[in-house]
N, C-alpha and C. Protein backbone atom coordinates (compact mmCIF):
# COMPACT_ATOMS: atom_id res chain seq x y z
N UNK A 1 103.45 97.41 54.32
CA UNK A 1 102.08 97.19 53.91
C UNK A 1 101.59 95.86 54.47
N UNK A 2 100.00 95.54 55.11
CA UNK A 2 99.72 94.48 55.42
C UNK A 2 99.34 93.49 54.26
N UNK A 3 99.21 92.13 54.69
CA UNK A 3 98.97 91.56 53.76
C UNK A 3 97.70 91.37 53.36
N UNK A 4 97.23 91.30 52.05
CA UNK A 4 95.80 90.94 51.86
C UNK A 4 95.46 89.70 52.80
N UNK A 5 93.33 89.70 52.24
CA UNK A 5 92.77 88.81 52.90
C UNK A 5 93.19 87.38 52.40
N UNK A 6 93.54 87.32 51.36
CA UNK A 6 93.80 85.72 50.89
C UNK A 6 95.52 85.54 51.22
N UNK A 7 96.14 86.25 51.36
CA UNK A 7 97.57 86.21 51.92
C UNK A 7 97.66 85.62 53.66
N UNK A 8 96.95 86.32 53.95
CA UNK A 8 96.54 86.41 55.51
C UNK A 8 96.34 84.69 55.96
N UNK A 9 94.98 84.38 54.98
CA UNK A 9 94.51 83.71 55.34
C UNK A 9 95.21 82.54 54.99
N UNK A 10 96.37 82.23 53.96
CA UNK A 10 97.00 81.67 53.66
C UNK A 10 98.12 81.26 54.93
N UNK A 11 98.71 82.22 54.91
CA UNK A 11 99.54 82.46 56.18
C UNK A 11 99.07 81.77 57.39
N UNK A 12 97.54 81.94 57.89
CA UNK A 12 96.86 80.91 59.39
C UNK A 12 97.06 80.11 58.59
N UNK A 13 96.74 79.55 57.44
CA UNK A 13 96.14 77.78 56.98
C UNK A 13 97.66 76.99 57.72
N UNK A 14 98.94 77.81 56.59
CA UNK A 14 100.23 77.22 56.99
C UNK A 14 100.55 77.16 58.33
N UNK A 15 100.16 77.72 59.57
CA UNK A 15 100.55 77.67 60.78
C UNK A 15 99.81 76.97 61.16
N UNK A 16 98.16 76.49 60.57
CA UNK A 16 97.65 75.62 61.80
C UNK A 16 98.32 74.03 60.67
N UNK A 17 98.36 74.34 59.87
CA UNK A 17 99.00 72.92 59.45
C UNK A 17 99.94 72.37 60.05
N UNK A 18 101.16 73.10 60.40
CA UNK A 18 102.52 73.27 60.78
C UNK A 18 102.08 72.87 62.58
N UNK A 19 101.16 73.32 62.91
CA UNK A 19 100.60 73.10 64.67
C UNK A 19 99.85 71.91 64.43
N UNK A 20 99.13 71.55 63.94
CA UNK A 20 98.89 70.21 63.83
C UNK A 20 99.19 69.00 63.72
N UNK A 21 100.38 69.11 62.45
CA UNK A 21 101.85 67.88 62.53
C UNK A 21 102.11 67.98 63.72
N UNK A 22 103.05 69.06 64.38
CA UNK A 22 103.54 69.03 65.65
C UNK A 22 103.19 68.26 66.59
N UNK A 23 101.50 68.45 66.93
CA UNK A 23 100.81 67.60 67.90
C UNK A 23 100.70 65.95 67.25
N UNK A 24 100.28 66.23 66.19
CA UNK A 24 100.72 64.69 65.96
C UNK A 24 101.35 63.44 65.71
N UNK A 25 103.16 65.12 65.88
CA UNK A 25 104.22 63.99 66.12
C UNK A 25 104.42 64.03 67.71
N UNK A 26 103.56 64.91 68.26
CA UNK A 26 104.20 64.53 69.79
C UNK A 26 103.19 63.46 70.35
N UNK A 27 101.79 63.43 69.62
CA UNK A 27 101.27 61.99 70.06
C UNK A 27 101.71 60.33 69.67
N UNK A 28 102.51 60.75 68.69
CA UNK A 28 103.20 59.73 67.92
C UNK A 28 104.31 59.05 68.63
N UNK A 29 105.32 59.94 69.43
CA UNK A 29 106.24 60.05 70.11
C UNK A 29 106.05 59.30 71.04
N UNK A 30 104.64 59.75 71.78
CA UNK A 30 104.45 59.02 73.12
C UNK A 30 103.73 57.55 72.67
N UNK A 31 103.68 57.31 71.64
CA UNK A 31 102.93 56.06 71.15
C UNK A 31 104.30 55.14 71.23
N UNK A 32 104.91 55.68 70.62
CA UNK A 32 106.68 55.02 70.34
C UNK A 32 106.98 54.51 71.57
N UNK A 33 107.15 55.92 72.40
CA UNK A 33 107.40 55.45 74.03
C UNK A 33 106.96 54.45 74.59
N UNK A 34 105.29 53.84 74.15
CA UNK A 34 104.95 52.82 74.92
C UNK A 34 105.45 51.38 73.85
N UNK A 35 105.54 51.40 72.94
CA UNK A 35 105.61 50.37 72.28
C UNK A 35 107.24 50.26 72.66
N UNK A 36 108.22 50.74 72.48
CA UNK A 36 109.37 50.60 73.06
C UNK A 36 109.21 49.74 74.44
N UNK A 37 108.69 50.52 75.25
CA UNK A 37 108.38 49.95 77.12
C UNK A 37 107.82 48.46 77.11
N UNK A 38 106.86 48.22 75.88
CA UNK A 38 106.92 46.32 75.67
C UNK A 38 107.24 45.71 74.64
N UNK A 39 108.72 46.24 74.97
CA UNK A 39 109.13 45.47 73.40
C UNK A 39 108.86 45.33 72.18
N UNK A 40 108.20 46.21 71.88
CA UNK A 40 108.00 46.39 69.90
C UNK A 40 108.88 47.06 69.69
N UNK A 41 109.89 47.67 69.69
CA UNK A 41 111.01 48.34 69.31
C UNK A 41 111.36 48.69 67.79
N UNK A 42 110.94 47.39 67.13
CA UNK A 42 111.25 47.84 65.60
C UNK A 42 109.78 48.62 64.93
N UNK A 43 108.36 48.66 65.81
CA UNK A 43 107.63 49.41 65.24
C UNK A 43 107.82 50.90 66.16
N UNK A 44 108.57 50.99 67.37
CA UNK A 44 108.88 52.12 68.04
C UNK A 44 110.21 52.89 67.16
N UNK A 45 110.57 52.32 66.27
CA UNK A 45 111.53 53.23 65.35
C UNK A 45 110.98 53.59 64.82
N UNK A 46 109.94 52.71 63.86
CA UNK A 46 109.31 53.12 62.75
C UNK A 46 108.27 54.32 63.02
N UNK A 47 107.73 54.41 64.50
CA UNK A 47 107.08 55.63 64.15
C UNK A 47 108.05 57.30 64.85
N UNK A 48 109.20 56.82 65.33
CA UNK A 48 110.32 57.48 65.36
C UNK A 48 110.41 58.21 64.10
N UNK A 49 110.72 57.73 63.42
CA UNK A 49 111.28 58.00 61.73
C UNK A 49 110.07 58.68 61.20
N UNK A 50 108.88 58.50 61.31
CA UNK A 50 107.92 58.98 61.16
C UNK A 50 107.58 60.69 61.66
N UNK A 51 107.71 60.49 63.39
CA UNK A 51 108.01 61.70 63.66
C UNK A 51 108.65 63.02 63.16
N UNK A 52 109.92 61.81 62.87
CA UNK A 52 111.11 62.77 62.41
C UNK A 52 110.57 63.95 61.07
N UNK A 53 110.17 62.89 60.15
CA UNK A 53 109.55 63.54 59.27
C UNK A 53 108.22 64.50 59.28
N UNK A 54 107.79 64.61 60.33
CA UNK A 54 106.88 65.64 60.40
C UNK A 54 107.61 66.55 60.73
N UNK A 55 108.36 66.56 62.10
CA UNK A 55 109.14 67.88 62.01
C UNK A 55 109.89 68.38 60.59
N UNK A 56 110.44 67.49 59.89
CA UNK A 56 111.03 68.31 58.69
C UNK A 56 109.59 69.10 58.18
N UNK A 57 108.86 68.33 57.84
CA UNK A 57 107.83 69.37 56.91
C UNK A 57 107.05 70.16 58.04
N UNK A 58 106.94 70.38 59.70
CA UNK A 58 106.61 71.06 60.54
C UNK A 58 107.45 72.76 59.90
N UNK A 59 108.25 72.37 59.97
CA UNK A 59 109.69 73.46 59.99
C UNK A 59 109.45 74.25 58.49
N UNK A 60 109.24 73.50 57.19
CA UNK A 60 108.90 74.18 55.93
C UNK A 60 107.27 74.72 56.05
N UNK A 61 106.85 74.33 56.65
CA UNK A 61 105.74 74.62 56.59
C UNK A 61 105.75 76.23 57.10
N UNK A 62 106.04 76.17 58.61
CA UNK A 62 106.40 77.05 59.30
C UNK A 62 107.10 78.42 58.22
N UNK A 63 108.36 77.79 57.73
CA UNK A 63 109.18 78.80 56.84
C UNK A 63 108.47 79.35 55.61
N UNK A 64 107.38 78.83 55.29
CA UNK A 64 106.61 79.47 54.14
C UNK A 64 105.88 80.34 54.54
N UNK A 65 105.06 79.93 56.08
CA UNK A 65 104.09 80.83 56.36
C UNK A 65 105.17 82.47 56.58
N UNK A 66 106.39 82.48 57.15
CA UNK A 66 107.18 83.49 57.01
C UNK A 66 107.00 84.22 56.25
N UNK A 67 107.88 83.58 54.96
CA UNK A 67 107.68 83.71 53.68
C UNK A 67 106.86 84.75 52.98
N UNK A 68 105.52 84.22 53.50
CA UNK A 68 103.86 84.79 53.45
C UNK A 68 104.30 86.39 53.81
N UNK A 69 104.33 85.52 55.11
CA UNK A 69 104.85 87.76 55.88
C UNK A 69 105.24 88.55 55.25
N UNK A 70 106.65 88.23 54.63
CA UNK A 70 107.23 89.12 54.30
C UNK A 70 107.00 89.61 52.75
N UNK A 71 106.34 88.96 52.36
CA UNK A 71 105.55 89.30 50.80
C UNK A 71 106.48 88.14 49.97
N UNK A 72 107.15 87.22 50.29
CA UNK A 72 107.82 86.62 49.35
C UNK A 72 107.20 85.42 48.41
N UNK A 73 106.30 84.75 49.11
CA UNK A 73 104.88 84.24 48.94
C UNK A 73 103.75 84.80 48.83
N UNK A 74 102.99 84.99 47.86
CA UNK A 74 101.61 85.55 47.68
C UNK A 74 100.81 84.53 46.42
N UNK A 75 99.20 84.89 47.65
CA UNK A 75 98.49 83.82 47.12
C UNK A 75 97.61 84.67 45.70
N UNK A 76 97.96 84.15 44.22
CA UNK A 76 97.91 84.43 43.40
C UNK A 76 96.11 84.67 43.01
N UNK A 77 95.17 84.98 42.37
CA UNK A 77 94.04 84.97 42.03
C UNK A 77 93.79 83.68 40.75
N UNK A 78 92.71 82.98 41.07
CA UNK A 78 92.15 82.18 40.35
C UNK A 78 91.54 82.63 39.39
């Protein structure tokens, strides 16, 4: 069975969330890169570590919208 309209739509919200971190740990990344290249190094970790943590919640994010798919998540009525 497909999923309803508020399931559905639940399901895009979590993927463009999940695509959005992404890009803004890979702009983050390359921010790191330059601050590393002149020596800021201890704020080029810090947004390292930062990164890092978007991918963790990139990845749950991702795994819920699954979730969604397969009916294991459903968006309840108000």
């Amino acid at each position: 069975m497909g999923l309803t309209k508020p399931n559905q739509e639940l399901r895009r919200d979590l993927k463009q969330a999940a695509a959005i971190l992404k890009w803004s740990g890979v702009d983050l990344f390359k921010v790191a890169v330059r601050l590393s290249e002149v020596g800021l190094e201890t704020e080029a970790r810090e947004l390292l570590r930062m990164t890092n943590s978007y991918q963790e919640i990139e990845d749950r994010l991702t795994a819920y919208s699954n979730e969604v798919k397969q009916g294991r998540i459903v968006r309840a009525k108000l």
